[in-house]
N, C-alpha and C. Protein backbone atom coordinates (compact mmCIF):
# COMPACT_ATOMS: atom_id res chain seq x y z
N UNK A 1 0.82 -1.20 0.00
CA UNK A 1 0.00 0.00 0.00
C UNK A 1 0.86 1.26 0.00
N UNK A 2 1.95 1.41 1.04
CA UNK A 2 2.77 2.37 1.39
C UNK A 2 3.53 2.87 0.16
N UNK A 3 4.46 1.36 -0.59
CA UNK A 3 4.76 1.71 -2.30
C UNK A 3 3.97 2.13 -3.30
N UNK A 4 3.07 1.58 -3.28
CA UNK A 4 2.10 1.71 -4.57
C UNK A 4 0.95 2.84 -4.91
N UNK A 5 0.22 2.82 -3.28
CA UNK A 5 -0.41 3.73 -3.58
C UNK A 5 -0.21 5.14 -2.58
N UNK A 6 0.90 5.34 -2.40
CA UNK A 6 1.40 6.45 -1.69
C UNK A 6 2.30 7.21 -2.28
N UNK A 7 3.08 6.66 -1.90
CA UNK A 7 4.98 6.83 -2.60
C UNK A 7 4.49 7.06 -3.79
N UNK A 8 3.71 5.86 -4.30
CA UNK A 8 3.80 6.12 -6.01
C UNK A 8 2.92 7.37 -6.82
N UNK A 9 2.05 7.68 -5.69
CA UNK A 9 0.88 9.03 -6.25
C UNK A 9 1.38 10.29 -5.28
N UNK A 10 2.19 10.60 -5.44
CA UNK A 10 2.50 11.80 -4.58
C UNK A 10 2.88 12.08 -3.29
N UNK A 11 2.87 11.09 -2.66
CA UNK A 11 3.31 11.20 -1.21
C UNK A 11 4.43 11.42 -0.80
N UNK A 12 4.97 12.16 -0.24
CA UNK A 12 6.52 12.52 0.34
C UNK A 12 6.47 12.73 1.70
N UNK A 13 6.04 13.23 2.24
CA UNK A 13 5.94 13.15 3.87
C UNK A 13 6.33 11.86 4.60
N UNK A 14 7.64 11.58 5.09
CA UNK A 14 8.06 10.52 5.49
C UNK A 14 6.93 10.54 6.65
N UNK A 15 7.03 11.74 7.71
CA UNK A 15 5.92 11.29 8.49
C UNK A 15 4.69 10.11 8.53
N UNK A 16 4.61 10.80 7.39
CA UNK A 16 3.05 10.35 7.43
C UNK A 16 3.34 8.90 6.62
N UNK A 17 3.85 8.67 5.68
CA UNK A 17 4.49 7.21 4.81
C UNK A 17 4.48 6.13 6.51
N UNK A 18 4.96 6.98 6.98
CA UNK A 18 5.39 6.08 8.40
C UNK A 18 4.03 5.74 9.30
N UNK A 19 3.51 6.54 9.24
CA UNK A 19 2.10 6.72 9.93
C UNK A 19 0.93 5.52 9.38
N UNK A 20 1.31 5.27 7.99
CA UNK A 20 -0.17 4.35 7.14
C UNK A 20 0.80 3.31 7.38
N UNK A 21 2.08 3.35 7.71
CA UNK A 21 2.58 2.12 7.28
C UNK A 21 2.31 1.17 8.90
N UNK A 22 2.39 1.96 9.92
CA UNK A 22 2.23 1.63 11.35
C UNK A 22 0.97 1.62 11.64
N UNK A 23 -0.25 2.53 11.44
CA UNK A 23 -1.67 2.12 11.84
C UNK A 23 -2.18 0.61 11.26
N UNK A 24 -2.67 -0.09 12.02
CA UNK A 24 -3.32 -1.62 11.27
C UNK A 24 -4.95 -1.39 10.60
N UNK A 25 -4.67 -1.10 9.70
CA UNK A 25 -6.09 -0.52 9.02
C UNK A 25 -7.26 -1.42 8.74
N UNK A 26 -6.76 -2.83 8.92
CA UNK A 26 -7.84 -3.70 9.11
C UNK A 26 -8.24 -4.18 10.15
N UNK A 27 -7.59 -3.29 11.26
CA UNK A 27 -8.57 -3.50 12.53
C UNK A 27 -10.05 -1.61 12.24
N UNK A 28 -9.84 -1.69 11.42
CA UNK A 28 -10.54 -0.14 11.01
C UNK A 28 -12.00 -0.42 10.32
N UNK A 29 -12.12 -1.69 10.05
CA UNK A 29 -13.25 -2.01 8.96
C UNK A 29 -13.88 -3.16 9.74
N UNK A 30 -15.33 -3.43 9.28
CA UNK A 30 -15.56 -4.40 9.46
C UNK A 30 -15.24 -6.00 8.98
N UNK A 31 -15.15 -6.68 10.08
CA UNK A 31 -14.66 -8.25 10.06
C UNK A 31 -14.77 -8.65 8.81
N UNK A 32 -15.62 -8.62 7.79
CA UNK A 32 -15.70 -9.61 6.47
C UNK A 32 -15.51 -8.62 5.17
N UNK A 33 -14.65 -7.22 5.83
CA UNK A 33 -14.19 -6.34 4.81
C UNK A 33 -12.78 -6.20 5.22
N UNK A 34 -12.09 -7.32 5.91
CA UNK A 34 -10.84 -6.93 6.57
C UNK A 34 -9.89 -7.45 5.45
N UNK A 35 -10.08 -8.44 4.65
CA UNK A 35 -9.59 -9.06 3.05
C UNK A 35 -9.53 -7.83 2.17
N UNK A 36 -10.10 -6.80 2.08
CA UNK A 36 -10.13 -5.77 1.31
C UNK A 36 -9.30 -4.34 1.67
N UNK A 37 -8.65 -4.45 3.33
CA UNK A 37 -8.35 -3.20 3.88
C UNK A 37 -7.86 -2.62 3.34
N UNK A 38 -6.48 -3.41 2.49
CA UNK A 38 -5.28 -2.43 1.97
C UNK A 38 -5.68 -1.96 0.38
N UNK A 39 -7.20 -2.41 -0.03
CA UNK A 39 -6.84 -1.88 -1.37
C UNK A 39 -7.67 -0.47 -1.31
N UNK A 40 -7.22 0.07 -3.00
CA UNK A 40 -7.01 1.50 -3.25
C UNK A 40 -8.59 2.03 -3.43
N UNK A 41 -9.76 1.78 -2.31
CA UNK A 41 -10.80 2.34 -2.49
C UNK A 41 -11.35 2.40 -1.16
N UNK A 42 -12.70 3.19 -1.32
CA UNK A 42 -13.29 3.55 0.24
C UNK A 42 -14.33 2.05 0.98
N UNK A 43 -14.53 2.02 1.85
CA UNK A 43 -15.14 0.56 2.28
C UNK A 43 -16.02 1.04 2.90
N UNK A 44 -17.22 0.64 3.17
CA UNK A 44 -18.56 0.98 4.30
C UNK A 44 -18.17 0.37 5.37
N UNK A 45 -18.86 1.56 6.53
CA UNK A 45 -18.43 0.77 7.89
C UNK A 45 -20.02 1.01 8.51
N UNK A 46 -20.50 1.20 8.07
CA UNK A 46 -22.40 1.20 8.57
C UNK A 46 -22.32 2.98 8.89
N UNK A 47 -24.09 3.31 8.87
CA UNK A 47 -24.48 4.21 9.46
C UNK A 47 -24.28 4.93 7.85
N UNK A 48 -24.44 4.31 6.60
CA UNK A 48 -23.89 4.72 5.59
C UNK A 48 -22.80 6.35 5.55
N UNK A 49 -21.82 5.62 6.06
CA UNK A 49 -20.78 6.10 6.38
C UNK A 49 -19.37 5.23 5.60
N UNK A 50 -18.09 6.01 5.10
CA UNK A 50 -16.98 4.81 4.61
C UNK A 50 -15.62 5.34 5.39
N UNK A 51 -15.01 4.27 5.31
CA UNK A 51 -13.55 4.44 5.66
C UNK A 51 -12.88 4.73 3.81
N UNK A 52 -12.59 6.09 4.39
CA UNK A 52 -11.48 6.78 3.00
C UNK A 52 -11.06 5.52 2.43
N UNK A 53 -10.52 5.74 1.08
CA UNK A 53 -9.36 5.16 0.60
C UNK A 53 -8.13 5.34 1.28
N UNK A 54 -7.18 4.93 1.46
CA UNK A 54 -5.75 5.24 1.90
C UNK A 54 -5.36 6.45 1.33
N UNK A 55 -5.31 6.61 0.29
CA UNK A 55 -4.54 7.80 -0.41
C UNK A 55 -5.04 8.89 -0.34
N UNK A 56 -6.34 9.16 -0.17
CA UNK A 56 -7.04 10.27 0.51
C UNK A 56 -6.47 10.23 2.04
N UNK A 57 -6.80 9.81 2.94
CA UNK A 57 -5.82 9.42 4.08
C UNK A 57 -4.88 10.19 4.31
N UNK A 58 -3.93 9.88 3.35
CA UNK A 58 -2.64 10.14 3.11
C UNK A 58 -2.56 11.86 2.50
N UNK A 59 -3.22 11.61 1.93
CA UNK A 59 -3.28 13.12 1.05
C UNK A 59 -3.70 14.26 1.96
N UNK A 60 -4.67 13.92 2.69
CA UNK A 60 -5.18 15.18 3.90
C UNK A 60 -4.37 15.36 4.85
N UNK A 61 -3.33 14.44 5.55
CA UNK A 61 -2.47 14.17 6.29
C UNK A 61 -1.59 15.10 6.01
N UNK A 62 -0.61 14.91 4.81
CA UNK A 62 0.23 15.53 4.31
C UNK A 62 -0.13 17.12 4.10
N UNK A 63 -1.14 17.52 3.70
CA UNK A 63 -1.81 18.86 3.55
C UNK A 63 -1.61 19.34 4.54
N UNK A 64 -1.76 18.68 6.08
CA UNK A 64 -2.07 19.52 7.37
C UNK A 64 -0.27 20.42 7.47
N UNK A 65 0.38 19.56 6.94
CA UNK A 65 1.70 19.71 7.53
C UNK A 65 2.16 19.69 8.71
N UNK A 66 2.22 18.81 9.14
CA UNK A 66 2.37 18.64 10.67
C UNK A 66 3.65 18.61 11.28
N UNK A 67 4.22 18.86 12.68
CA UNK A 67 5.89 18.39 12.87
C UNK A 67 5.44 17.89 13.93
N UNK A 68 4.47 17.57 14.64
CA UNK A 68 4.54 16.68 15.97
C UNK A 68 3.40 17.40 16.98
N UNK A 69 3.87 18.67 17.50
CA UNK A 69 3.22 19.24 18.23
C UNK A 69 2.00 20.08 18.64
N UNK A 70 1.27 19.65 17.14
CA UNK A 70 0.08 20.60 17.35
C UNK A 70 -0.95 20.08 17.74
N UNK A 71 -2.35 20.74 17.93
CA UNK A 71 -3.94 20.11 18.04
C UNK A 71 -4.49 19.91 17.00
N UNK A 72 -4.92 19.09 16.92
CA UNK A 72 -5.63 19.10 14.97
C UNK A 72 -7.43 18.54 15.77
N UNK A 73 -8.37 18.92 14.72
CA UNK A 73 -9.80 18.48 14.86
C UNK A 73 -9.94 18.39 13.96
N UNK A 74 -10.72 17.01 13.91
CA UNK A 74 -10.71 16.23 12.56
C UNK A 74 -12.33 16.12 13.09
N UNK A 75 -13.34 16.37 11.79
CA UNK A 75 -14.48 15.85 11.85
C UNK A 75 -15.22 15.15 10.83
N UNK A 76 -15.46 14.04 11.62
CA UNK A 76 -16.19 12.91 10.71
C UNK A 76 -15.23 11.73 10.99
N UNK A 77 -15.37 11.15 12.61
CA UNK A 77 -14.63 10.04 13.30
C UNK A 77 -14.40 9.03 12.02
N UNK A 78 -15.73 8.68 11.82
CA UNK A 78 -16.22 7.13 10.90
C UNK A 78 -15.58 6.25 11.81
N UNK A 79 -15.06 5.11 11.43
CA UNK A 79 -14.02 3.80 12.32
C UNK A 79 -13.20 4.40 13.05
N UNK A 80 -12.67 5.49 12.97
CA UNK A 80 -11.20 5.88 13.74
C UNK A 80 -10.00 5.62 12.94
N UNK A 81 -9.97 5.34 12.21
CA UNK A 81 -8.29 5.44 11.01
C UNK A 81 -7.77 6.57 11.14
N UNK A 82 -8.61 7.21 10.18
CA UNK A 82 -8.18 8.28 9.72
C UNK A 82 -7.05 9.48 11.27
N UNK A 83 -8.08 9.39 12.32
CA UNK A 83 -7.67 9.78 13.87
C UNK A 83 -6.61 9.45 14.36
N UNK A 84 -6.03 7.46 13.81
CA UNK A 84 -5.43 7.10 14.46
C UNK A 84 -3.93 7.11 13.91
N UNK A 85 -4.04 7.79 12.12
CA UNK A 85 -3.07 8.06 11.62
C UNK A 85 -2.96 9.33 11.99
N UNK A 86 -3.46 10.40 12.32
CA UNK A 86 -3.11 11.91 12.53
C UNK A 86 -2.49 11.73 14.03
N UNK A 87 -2.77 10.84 15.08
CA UNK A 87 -2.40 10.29 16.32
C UNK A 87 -0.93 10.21 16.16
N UNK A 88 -0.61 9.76 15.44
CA UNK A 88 0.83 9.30 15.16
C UNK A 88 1.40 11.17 14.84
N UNK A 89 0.48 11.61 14.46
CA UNK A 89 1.76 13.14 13.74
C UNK A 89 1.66 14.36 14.11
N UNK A 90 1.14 14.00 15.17
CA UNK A 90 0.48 15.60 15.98
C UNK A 90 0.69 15.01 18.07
N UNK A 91 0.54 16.10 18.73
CA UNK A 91 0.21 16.01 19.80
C UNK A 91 -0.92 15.33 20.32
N UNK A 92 -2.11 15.75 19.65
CA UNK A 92 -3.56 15.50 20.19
C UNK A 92 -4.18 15.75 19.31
N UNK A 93 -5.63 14.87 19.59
CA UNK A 93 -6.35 15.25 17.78
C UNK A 93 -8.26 15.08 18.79
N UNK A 94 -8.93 16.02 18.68
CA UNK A 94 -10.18 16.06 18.91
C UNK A 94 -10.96 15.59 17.49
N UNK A 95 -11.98 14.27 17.80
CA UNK A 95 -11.85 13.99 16.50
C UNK A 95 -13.49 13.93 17.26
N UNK A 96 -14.83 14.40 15.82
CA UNK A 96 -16.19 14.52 16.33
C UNK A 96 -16.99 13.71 14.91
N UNK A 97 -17.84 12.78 15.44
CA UNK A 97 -18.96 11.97 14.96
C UNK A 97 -20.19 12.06 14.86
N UNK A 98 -20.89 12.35 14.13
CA UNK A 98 -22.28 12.85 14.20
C UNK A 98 -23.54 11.55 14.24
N UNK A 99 -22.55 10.25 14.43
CA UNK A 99 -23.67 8.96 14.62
C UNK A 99 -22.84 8.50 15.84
N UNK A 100 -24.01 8.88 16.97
CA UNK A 100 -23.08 7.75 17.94
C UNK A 100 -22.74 6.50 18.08
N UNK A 101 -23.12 5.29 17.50
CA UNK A 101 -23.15 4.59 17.28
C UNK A 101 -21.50 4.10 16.44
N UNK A 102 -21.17 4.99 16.15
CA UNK A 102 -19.37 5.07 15.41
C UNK A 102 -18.92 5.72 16.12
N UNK A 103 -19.47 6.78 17.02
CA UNK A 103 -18.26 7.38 17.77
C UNK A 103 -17.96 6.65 18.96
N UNK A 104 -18.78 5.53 19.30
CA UNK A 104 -18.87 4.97 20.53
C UNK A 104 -17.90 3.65 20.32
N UNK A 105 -17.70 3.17 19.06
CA UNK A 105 -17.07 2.22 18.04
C UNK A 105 -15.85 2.43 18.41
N UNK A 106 -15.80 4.05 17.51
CA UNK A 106 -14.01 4.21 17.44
C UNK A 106 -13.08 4.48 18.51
N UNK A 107 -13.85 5.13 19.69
CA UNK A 107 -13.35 5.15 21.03
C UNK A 107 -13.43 4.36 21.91
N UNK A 108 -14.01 3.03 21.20
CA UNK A 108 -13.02 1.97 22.24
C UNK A 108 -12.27 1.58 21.32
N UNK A 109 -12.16 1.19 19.56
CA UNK A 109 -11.38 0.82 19.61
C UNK A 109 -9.74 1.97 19.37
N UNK A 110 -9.67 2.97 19.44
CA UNK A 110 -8.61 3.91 19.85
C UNK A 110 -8.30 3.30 20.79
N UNK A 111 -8.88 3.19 22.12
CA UNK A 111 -8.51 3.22 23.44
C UNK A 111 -7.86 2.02 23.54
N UNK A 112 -8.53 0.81 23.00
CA UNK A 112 -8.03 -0.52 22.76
C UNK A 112 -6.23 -0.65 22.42
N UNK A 113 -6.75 -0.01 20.91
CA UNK A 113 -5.06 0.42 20.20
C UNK A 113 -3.83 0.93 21.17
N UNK A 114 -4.38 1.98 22.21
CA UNK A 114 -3.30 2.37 23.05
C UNK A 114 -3.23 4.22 22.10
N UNK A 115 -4.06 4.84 21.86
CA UNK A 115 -4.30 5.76 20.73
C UNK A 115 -4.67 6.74 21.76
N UNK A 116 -3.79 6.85 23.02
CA UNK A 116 -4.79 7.90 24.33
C UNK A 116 -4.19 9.42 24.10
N UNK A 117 -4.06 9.89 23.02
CA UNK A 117 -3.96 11.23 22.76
C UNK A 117 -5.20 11.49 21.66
N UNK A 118 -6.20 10.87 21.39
CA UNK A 118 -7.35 11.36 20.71
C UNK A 118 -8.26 11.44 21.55
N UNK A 119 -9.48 12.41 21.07
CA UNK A 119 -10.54 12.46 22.16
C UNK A 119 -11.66 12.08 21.08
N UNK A 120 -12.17 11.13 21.38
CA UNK A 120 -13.87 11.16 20.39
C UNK A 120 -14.60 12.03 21.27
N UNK A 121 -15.60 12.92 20.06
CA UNK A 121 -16.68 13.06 20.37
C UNK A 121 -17.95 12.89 19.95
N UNK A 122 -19.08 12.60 20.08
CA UNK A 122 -20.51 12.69 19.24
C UNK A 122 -21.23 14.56 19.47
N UNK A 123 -21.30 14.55 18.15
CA UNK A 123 -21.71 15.69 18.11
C UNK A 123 -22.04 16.21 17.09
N UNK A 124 -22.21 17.65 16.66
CA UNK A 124 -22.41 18.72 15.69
C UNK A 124 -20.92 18.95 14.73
N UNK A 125 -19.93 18.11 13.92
CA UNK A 125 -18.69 18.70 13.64
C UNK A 125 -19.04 19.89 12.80
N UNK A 126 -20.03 20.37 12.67
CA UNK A 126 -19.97 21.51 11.31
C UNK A 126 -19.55 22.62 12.91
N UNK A 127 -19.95 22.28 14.10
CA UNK A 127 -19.62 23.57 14.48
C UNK A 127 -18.40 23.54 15.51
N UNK A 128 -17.32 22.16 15.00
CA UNK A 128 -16.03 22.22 15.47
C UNK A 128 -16.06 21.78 17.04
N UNK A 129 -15.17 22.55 17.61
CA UNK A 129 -15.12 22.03 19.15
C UNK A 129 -14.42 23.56 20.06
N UNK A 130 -15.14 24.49 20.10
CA UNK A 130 -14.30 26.00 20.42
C UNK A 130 -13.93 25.89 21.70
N UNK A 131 -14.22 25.48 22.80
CA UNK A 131 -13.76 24.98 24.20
C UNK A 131 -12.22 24.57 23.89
N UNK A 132 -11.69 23.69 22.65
CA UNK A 132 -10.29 23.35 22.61
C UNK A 132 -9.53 23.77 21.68
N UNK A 133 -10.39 25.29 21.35
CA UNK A 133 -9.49 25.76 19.77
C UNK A 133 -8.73 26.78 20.58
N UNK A 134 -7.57 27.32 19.51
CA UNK A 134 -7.28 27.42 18.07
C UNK A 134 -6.97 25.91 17.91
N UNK A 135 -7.03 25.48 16.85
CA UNK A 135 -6.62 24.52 16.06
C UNK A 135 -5.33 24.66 15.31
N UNK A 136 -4.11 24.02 15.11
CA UNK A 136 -3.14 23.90 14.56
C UNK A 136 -3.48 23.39 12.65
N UNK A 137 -4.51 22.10 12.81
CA UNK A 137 -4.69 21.78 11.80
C UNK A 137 -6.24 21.12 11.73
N UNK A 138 -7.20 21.18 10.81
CA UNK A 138 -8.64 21.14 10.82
C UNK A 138 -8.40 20.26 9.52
N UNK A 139 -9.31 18.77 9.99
CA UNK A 139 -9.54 18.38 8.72
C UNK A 139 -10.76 17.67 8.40
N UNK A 140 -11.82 17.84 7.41
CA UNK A 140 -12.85 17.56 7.60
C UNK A 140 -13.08 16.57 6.34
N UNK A 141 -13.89 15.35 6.93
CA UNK A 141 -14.35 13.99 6.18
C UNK A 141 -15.19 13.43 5.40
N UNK A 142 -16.29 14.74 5.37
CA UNK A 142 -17.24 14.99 4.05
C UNK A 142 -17.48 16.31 3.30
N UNK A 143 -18.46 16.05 2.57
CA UNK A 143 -18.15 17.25 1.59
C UNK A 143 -19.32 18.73 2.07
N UNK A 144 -18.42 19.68 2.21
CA UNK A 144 -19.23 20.79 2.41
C UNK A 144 -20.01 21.68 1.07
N UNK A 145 -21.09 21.93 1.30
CA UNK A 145 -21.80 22.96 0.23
C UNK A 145 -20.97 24.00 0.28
N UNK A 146 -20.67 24.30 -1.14
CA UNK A 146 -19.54 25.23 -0.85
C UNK A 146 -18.30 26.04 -0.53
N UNK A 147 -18.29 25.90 0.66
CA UNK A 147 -17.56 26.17 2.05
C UNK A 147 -17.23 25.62 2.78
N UNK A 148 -15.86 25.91 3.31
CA UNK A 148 -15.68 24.92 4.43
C UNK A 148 -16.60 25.42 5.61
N UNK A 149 -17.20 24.86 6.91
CA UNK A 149 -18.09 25.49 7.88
C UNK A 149 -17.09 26.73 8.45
N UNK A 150 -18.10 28.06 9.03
CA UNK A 150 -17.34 29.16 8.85
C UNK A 150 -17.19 28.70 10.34
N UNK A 151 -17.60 27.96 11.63
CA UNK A 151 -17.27 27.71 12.25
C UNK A 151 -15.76 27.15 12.68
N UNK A 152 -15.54 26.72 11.54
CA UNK A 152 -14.42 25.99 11.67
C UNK A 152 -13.21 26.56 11.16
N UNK A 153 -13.70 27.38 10.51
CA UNK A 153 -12.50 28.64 10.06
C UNK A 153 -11.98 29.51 10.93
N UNK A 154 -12.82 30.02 11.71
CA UNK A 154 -12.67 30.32 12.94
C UNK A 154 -11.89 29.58 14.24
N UNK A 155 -12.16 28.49 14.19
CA UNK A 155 -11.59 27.57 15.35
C UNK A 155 -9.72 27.56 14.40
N UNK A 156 -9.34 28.16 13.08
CA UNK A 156 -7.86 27.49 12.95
C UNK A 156 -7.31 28.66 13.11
N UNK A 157 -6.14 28.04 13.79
CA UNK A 157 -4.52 28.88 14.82
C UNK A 157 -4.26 30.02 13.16
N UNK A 158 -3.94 30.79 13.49
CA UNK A 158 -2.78 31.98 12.66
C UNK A 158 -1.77 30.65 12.34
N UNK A 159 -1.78 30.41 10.77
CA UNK A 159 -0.84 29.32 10.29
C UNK A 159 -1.24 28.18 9.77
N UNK A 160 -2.46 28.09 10.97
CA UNK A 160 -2.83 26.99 10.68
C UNK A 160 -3.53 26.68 9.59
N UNK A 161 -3.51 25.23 8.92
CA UNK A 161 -4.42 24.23 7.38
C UNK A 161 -5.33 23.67 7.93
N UNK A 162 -6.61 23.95 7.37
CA UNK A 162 -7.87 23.72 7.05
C UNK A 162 -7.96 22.67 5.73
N UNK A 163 -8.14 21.56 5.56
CA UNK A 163 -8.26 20.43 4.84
C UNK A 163 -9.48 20.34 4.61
N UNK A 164 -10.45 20.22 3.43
CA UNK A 164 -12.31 20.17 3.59
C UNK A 164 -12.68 20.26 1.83
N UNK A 165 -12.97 18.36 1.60
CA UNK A 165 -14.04 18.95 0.62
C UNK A 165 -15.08 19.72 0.39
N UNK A 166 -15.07 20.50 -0.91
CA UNK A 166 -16.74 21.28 -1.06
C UNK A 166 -16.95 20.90 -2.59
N UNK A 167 -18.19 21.43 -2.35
CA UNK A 167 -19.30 20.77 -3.57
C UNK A 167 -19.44 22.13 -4.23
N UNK A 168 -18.47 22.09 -5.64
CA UNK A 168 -18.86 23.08 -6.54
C UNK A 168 -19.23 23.20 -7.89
N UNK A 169 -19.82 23.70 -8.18
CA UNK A 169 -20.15 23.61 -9.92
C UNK A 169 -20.05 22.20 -10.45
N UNK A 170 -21.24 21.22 -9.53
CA UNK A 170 -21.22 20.09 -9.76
C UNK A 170 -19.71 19.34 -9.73
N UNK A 171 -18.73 19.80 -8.61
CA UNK A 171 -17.99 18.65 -8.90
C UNK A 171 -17.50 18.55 -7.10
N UNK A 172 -16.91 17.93 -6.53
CA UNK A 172 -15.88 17.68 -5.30
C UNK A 172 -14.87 18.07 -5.61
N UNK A 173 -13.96 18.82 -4.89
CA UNK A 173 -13.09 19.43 -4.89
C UNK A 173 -12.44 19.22 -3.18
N UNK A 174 -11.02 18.59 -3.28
CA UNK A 174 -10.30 18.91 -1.82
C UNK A 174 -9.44 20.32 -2.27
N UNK A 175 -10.03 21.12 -0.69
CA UNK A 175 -9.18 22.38 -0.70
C UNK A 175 -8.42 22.82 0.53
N UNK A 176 -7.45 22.80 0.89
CA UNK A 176 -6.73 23.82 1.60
C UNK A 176 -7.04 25.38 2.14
N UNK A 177 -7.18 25.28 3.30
CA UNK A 177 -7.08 26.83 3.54
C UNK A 177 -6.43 26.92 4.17
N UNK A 178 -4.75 28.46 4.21
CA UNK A 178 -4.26 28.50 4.95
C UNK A 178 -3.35 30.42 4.61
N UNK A 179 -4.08 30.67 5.81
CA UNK A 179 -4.35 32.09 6.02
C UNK A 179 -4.81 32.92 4.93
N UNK A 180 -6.18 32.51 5.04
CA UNK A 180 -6.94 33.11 3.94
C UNK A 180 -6.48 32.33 2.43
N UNK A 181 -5.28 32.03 3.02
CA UNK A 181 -5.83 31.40 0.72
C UNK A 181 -6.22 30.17 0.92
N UNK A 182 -6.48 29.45 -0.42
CA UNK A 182 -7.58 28.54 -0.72
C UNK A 182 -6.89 27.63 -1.76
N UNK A 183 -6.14 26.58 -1.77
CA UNK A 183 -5.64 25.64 -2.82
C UNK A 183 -6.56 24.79 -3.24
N UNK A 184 -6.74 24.46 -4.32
CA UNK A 184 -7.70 23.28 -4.56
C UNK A 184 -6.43 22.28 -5.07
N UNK A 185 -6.60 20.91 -4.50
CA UNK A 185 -5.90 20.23 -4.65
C UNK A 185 -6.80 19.21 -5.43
N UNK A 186 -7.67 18.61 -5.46
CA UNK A 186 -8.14 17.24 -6.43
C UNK A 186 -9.69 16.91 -6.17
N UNK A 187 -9.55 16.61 -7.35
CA UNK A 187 -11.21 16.14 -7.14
C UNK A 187 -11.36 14.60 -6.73
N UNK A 188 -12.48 14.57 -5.63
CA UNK A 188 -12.83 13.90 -4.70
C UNK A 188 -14.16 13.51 -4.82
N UNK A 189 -14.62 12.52 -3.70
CA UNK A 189 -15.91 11.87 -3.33
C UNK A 189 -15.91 11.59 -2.09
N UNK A 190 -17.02 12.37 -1.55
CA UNK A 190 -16.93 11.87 0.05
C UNK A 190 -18.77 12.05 0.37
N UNK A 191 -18.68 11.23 1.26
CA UNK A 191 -20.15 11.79 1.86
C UNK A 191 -20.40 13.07 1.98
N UNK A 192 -21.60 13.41 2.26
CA UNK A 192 -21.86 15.08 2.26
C UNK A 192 -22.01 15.67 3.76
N UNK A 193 -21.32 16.53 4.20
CA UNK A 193 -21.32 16.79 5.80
C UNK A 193 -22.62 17.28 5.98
N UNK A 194 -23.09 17.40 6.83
CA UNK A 194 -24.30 17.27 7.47
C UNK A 194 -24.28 18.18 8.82
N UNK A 195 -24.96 18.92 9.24
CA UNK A 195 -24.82 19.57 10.65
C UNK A 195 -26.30 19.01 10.95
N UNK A 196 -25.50 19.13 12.81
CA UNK A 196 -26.08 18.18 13.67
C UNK A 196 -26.09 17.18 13.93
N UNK A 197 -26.44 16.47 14.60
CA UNK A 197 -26.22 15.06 15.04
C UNK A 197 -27.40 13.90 14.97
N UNK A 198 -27.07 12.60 14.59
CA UNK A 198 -28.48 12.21 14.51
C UNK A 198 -29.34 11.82 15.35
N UNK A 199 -29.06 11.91 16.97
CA UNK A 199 -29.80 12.28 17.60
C UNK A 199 -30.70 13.40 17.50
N UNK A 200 -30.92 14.80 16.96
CA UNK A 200 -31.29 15.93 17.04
C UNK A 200 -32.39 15.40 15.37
N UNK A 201 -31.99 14.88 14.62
CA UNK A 201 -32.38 14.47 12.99
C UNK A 201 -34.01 13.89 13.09
């Protein structure tokens, strides 16, 4: 996975190369999708919800730019992968789920892993987590109308990358924000973010 579909599509961040290569991603999926973990597409994990492809993974990772020490909030838990690779490249990572039923999933199995610098939460991610911001690095797991949530623009540090598909002129787009500018890096497919929680739905 690490050769082929990393290394070989753009990846340079030894960090993070190191990070997919050390998380066990088929403890990330369900039992009779664990034959499928390492290949190059997204997998359902219920609550019609998916675990990324790897290289998306990889690709948002690398975007944050990380050196070790920051807070990152990542929203849209799903299984916990995605959390448990940013775990590895940051200080601490507040990571928020809008089905409890997965956030209740991924925080045992984090906790299981030995992953005790993430915090799950169930909640609202369109409106971030401001009790533990600024944010160093923000990265979000479905696709926004538009915009990334202005909530969450708000919650990132002076410096800090904002990672967040949006839905434009009929297409997905991953974009970057970082101090005020806006990179579009590739077109994507992700679920569509949603505010609120489905308790509240």
């Amino acid at each position: 996975m690490v050769r082929r579909q990393l290394s070989g599509r753009g990846i340079t961040d030894e960090r993070v190369l190191a990070a997919m290569a050390e998380v066990p991603r088929e403890l990330f999926v369900p039992d009779e999708l664990r034959w499928r973990a390492y290949r190059d597409g997204a997998l359902r994990i219920g609550e019609g919800q998916t675990i990324s492809q790897p290289w998306i993974v990889a690709v948002m990772a690398q975007l944050l730019e990380l050196t070790g020490g920051e807070r990152v909030l990542e929203v849209g838990t799903g299984s916990g992968y995605a959390a448990a690779v940013l775990a590895r490249l940051c200080e601490e990572v507040v990571t928020i789920e809008r089905h409890e039923s997965l956030a209740r999933e991924a925080a045992a199995r984090l906790t299981e892993l030995g992953y005790d610098n993430v915090e799950v939460r169930h909640g609202d991610g369109t409106a971030g987590a401001p009790d533990r911001a600024p944010f160093q690095g923000i990265s979000v797991t479905a696709t926004a109308a538009g915009e990334p949530p202005p909530a969450l623009v708000e919650q990132l540090d002076d410096g800090g990358r904002l990672v967040c598909p949006v839905a434009r002129g009929g297409r997905e787009l991953l974009l970057r924000l970082r101090d005020g500018v806006e990179d579009t890096v590739a077109d994507v497919r992700f679920v569509p973010l949603v505010a609120g929680d489905e308790d509240r739905m």
